[in-house]
C-alpha atoms as a PDB file:
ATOM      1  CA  UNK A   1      -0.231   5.364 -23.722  1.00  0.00           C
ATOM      2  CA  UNK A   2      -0.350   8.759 -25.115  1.00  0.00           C
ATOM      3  CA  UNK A   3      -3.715   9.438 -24.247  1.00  0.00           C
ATOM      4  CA  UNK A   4      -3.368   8.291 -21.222  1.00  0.00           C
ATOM      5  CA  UNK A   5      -0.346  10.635 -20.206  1.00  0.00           C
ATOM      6  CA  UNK A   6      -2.264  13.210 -21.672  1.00  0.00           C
ATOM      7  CA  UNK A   7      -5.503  12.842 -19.558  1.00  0.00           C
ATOM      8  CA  UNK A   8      -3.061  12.840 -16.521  1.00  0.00           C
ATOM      9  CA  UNK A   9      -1.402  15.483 -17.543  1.00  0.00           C
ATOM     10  CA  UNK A  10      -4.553  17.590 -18.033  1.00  0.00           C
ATOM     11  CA  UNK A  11      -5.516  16.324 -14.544  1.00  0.00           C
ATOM     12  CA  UNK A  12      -2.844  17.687 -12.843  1.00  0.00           C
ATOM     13  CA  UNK A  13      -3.322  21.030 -14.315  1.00  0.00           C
ATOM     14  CA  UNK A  14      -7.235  21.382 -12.993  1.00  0.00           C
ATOM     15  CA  UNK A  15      -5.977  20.167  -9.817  1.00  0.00           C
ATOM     16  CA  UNK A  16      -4.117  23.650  -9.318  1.00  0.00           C
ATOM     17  CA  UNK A  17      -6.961  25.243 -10.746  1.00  0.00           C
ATOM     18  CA  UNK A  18      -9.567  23.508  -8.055  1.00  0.00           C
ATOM     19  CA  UNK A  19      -7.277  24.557  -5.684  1.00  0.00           C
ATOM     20  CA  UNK A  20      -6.857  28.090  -6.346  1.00  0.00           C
ATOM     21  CA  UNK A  21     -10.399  28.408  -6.469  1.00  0.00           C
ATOM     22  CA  UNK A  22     -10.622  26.074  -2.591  1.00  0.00           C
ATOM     23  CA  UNK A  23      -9.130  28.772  -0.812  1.00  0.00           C
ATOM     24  CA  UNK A  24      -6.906  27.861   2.497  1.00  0.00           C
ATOM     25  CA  UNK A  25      -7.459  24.820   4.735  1.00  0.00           C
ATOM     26  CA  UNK A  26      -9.799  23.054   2.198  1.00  0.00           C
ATOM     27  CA  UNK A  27      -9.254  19.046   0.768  1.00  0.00           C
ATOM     28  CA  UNK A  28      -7.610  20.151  -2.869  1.00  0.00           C
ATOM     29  CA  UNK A  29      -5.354  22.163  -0.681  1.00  0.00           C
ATOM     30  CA  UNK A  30      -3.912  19.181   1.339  1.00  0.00           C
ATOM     31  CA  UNK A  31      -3.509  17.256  -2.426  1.00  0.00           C
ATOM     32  CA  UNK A  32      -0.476  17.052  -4.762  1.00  0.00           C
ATOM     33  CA  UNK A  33       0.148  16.095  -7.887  1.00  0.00           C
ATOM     34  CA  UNK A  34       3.671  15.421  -9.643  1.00  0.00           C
ATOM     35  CA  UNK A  35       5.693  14.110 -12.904  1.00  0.00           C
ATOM     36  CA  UNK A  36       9.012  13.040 -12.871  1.00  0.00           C
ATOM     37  CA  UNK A  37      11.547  11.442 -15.250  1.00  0.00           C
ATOM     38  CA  UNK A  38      14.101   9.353 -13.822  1.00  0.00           C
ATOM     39  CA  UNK A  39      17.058   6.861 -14.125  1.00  0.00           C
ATOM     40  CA  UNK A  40      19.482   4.320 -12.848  1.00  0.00           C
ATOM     41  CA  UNK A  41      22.574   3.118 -12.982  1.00  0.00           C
ATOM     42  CA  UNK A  42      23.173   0.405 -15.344  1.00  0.00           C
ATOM     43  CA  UNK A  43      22.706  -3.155 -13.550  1.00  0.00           C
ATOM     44  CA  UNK A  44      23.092  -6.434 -15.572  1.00  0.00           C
ATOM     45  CA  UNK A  45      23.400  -4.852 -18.501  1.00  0.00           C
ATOM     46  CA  UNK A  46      19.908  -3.062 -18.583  1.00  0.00           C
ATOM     47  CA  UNK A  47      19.587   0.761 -17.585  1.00  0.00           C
ATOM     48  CA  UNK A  48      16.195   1.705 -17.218  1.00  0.00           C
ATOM     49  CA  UNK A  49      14.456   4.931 -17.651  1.00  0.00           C
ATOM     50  CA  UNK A  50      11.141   6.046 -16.643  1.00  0.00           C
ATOM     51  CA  UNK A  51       8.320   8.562 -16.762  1.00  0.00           C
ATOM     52  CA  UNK A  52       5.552   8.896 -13.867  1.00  0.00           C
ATOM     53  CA  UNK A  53       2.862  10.574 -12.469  1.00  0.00           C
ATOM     54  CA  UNK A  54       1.780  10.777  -8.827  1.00  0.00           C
ATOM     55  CA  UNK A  55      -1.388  12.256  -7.213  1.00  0.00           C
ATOM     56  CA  UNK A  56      -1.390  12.129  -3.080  1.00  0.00           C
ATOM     57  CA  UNK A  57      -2.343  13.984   0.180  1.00  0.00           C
ATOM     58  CA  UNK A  58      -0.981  15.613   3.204  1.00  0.00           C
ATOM     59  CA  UNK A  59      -2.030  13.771   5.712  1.00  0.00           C
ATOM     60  CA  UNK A  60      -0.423  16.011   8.247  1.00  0.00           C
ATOM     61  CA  UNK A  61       2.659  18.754   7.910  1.00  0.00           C
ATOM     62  CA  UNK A  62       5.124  16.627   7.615  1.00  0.00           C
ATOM     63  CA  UNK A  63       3.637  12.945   6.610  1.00  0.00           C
ATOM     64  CA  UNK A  64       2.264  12.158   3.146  1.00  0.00           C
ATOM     65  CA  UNK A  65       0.458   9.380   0.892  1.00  0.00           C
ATOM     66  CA  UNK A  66       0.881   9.466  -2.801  1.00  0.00           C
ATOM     67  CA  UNK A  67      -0.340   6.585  -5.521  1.00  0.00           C
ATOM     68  CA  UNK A  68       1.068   6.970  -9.001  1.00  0.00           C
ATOM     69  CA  UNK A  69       1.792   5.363 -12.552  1.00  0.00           C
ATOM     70  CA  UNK A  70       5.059   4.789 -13.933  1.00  0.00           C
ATOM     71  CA  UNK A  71       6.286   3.950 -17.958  1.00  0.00           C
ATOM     72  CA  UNK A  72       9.849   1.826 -17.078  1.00  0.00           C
ATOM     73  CA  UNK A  73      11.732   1.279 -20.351  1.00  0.00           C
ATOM     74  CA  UNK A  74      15.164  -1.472 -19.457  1.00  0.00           C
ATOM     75  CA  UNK A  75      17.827  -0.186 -22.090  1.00  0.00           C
ATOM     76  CA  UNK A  76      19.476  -3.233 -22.868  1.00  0.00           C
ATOM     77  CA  UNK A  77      23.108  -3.686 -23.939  1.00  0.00           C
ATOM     78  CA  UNK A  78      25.490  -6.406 -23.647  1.00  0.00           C
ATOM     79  CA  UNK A  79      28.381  -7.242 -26.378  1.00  0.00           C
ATOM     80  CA  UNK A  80      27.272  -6.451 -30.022  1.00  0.00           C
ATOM     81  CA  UNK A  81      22.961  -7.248 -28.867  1.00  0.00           C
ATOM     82  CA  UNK A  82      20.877  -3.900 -28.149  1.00  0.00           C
ATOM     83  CA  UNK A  83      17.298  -4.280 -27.298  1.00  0.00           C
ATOM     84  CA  UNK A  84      14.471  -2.170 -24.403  1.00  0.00           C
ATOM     85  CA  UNK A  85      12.000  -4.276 -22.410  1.00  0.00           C
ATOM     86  CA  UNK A  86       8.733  -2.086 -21.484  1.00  0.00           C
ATOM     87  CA  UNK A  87       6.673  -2.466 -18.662  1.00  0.00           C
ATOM     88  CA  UNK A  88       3.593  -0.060 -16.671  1.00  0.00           C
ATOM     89  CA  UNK A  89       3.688  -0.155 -13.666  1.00  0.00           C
ATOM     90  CA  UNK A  90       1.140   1.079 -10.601  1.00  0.00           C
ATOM     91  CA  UNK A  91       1.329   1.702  -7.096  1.00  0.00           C
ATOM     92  CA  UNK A  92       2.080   3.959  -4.380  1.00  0.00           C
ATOM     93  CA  UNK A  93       3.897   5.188  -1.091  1.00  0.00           C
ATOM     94  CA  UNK A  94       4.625   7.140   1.930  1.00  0.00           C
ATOM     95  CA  UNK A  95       6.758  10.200   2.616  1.00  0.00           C
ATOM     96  CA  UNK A  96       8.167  12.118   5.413  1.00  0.00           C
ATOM     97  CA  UNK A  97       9.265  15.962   5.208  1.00  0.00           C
ATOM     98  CA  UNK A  98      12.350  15.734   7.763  1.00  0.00           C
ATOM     99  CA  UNK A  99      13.707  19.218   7.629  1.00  0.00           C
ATOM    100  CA  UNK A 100      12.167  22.207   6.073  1.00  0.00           C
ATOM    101  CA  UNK A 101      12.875  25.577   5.771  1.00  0.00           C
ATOM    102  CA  UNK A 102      10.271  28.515   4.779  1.00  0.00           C
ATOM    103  CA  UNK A 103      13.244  31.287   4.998  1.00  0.00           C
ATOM    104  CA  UNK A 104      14.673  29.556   1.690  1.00  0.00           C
ATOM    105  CA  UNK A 105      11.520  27.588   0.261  1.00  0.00           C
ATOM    106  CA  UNK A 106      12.746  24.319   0.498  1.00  0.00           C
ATOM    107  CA  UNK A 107      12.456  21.188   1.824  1.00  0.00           C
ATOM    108  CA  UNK A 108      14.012  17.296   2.322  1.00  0.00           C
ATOM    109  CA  UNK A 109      11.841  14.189   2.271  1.00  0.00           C
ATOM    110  CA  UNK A 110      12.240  10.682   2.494  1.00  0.00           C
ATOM    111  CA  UNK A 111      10.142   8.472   0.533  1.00  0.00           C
ATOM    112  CA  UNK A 112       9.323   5.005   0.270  1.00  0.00           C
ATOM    113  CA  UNK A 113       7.502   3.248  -2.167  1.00  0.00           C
ATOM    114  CA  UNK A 114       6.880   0.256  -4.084  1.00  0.00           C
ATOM    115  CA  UNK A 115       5.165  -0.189  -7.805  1.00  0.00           C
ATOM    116  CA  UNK A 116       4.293  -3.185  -9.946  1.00  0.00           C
ATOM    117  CA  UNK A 117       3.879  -4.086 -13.334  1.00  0.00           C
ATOM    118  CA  UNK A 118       0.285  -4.160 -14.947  1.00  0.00           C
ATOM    119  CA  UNK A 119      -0.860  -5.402 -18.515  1.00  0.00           C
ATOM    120  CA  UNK A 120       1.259  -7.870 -20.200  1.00  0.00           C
ATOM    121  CA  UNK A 121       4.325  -5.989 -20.310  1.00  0.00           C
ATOM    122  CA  UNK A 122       7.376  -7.535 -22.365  1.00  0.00           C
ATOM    123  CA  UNK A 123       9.319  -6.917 -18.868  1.00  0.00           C
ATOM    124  CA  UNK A 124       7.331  -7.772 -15.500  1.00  0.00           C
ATOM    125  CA  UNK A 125       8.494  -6.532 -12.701  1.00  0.00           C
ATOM    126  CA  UNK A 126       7.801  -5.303  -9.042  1.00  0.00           C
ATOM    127  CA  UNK A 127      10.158  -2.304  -7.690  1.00  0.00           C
ATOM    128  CA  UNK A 128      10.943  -0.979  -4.524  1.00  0.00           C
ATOM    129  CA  UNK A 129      12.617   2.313  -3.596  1.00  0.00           C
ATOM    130  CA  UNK A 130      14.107   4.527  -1.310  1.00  0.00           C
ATOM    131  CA  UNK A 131      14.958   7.998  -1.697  1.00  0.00           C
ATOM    132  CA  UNK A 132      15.904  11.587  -0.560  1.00  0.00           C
ATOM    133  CA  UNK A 133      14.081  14.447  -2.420  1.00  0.00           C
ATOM    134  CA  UNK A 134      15.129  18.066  -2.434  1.00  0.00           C
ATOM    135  CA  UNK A 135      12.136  20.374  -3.091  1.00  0.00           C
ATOM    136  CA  UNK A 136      11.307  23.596  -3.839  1.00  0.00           C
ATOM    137  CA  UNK A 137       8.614  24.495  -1.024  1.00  0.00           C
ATOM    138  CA  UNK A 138       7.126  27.390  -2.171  1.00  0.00           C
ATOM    139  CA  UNK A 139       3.218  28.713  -0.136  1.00  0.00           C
ATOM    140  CA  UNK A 140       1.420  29.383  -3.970  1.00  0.00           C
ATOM    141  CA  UNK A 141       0.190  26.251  -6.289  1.00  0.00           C
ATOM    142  CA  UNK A 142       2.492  27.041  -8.917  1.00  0.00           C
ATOM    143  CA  UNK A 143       4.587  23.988 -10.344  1.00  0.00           C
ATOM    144  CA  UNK A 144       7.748  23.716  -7.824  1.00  0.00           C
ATOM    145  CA  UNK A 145      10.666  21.608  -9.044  1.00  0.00           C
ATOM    146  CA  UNK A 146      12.105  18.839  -6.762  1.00  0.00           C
ATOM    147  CA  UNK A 147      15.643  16.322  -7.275  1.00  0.00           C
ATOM    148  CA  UNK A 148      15.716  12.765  -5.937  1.00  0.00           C
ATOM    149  CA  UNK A 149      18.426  10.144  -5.541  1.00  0.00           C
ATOM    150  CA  UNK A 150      17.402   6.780  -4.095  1.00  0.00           C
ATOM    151  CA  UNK A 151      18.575   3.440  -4.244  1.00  0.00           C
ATOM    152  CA  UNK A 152      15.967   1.095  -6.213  1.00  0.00           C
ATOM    153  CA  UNK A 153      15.569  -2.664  -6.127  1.00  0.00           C
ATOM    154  CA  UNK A 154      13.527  -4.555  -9.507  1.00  0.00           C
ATOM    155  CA  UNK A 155      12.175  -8.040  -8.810  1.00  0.00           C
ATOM    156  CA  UNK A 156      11.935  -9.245 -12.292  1.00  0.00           C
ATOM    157  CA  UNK A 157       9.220 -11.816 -13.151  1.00  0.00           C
ATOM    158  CA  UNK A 158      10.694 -12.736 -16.812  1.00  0.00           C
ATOM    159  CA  UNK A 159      12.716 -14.977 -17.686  1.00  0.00           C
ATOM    160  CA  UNK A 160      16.226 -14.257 -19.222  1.00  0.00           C
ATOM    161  CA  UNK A 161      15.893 -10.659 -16.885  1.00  0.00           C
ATOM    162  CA  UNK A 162      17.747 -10.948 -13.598  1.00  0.00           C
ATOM    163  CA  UNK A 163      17.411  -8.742 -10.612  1.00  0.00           C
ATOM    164  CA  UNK A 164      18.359  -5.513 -10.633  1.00  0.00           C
ATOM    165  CA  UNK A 165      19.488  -2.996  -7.799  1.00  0.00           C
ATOM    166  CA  UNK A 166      20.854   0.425  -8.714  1.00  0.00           C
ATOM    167  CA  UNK A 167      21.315   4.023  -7.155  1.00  0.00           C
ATOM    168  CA  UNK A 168      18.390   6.462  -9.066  1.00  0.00           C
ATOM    169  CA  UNK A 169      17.818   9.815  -9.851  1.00  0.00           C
ATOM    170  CA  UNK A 170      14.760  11.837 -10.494  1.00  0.00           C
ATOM    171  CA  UNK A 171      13.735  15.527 -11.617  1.00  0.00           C
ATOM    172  CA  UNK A 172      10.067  16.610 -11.731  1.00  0.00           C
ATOM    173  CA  UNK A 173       7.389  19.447 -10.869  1.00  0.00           C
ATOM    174  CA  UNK A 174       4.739  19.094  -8.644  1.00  0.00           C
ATOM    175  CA  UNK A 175       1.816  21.088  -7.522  1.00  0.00           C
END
C-alpha cells in the first residue's frame, strides 16, 4: 500500500510539471489531480477514516469527471471491544462548479460519486456520496486547498457490519 500511495503521489506531482510545460488550452491543462483525508460521523459504532487520491478532467468550465482510489479504515468501538476493518476501494464521479468567483479565488462544487471495495478487504463495502466542496480557485498549477462536507451512505457486504450513513468531511490539495 505504501508503494502504491507513493507512485500516486509522485504522479500527481509530474502532472503539474506536464502541465507547466503544456502551456494554455492544452489536454494536461483541462486535468486535475487531488488527495484528501476525510471522516464521518460515528454510525453503528464504526467511524471510518480515509485517505484518497483522484485524477479527472474538465470536461467543460463548470462540469467535471474524476476516478480515484480510496484507503477506508471503520474504527470500531462498542462497550469494552475495540477493533478497525480495512477495505480499498475504486471508483469515480461527477462534479459541478455552481458558483465561482475569480475576484476572491474560490469556488463551490457539488459532487457525486460512488466507490467500491477491491481485493479481499476484511470490510467490503460499496459507498455513495454527496457533497459540497469549497475550493481555492487559483489561475497557476500550484497545489490549492479545498473543504468538503457531504452526507455518505456504506452498503456493507460483511457480515456482522451493518449499514452505515453519516455526514463527512474532507480536506485536501489538488492541482
Amino acid at each position: 500500500m505504501k508503494k502504491v500511495l507513493c507512485m500516486l503521489c509522485m504522479c500527481v506531482l509530474s502532472l503539474s510539471a506536464v502541465a507547466q510545460e503544456q502551456g494554455k488550452g492544452g489536454f494536461w491543462e483541462k486535468c486535475f489531480a487531488e488527495m484528501s483525508i476525510g471522516t464521518g460521523t460515528p454510525s453503528h459504532h464504526v467511524t471510518p477514516i480515509s485517505g484518497g487520491i483522484n485524477v479527472g478532467i474538465n470536461l467543460s468550465e463548470r462540469i467535471y469527471l474524476y476516478a480515484g482510489g480510496e484507503g477506508i479504515r471503520g474504527l470500531y468501538e462498542k462497550d469494552e471491544v475495540k477493533t478497525h476493518y480495512k477495505s480499498n476501494a475504486l471508483g469515480g464521479g461527477v462534479g459541478f462548479t455552481f458558483a465561482r468567483d475569480d475576484k476572491r479565488q474560490m469556488a463551490w462544487d457539488i459532487r457525486a460519486g460512488v466507490k467500491t471495495s477491491i481485493g479481499n478487504p476484511s470490510w467490503k463495502q460499496t459507498t455513495y456520496d454527496i457533497s459540497v466542496i469549497w475550493k481555492n480557485a487559483g489561475k497557476n498549477r500550484r497545489p490549492k486547498a479545498f473543504i468538503g462536507l457531504g452526507f455518505r451512505y456504506m452498503d456493507s457486504h460483511t457480515d456482522g457490519i451493518p449499514n452505515l450513513s453519516m455526514l463527512y468531511a474532507t480536506v485536501g490539495w489538488y492541482l
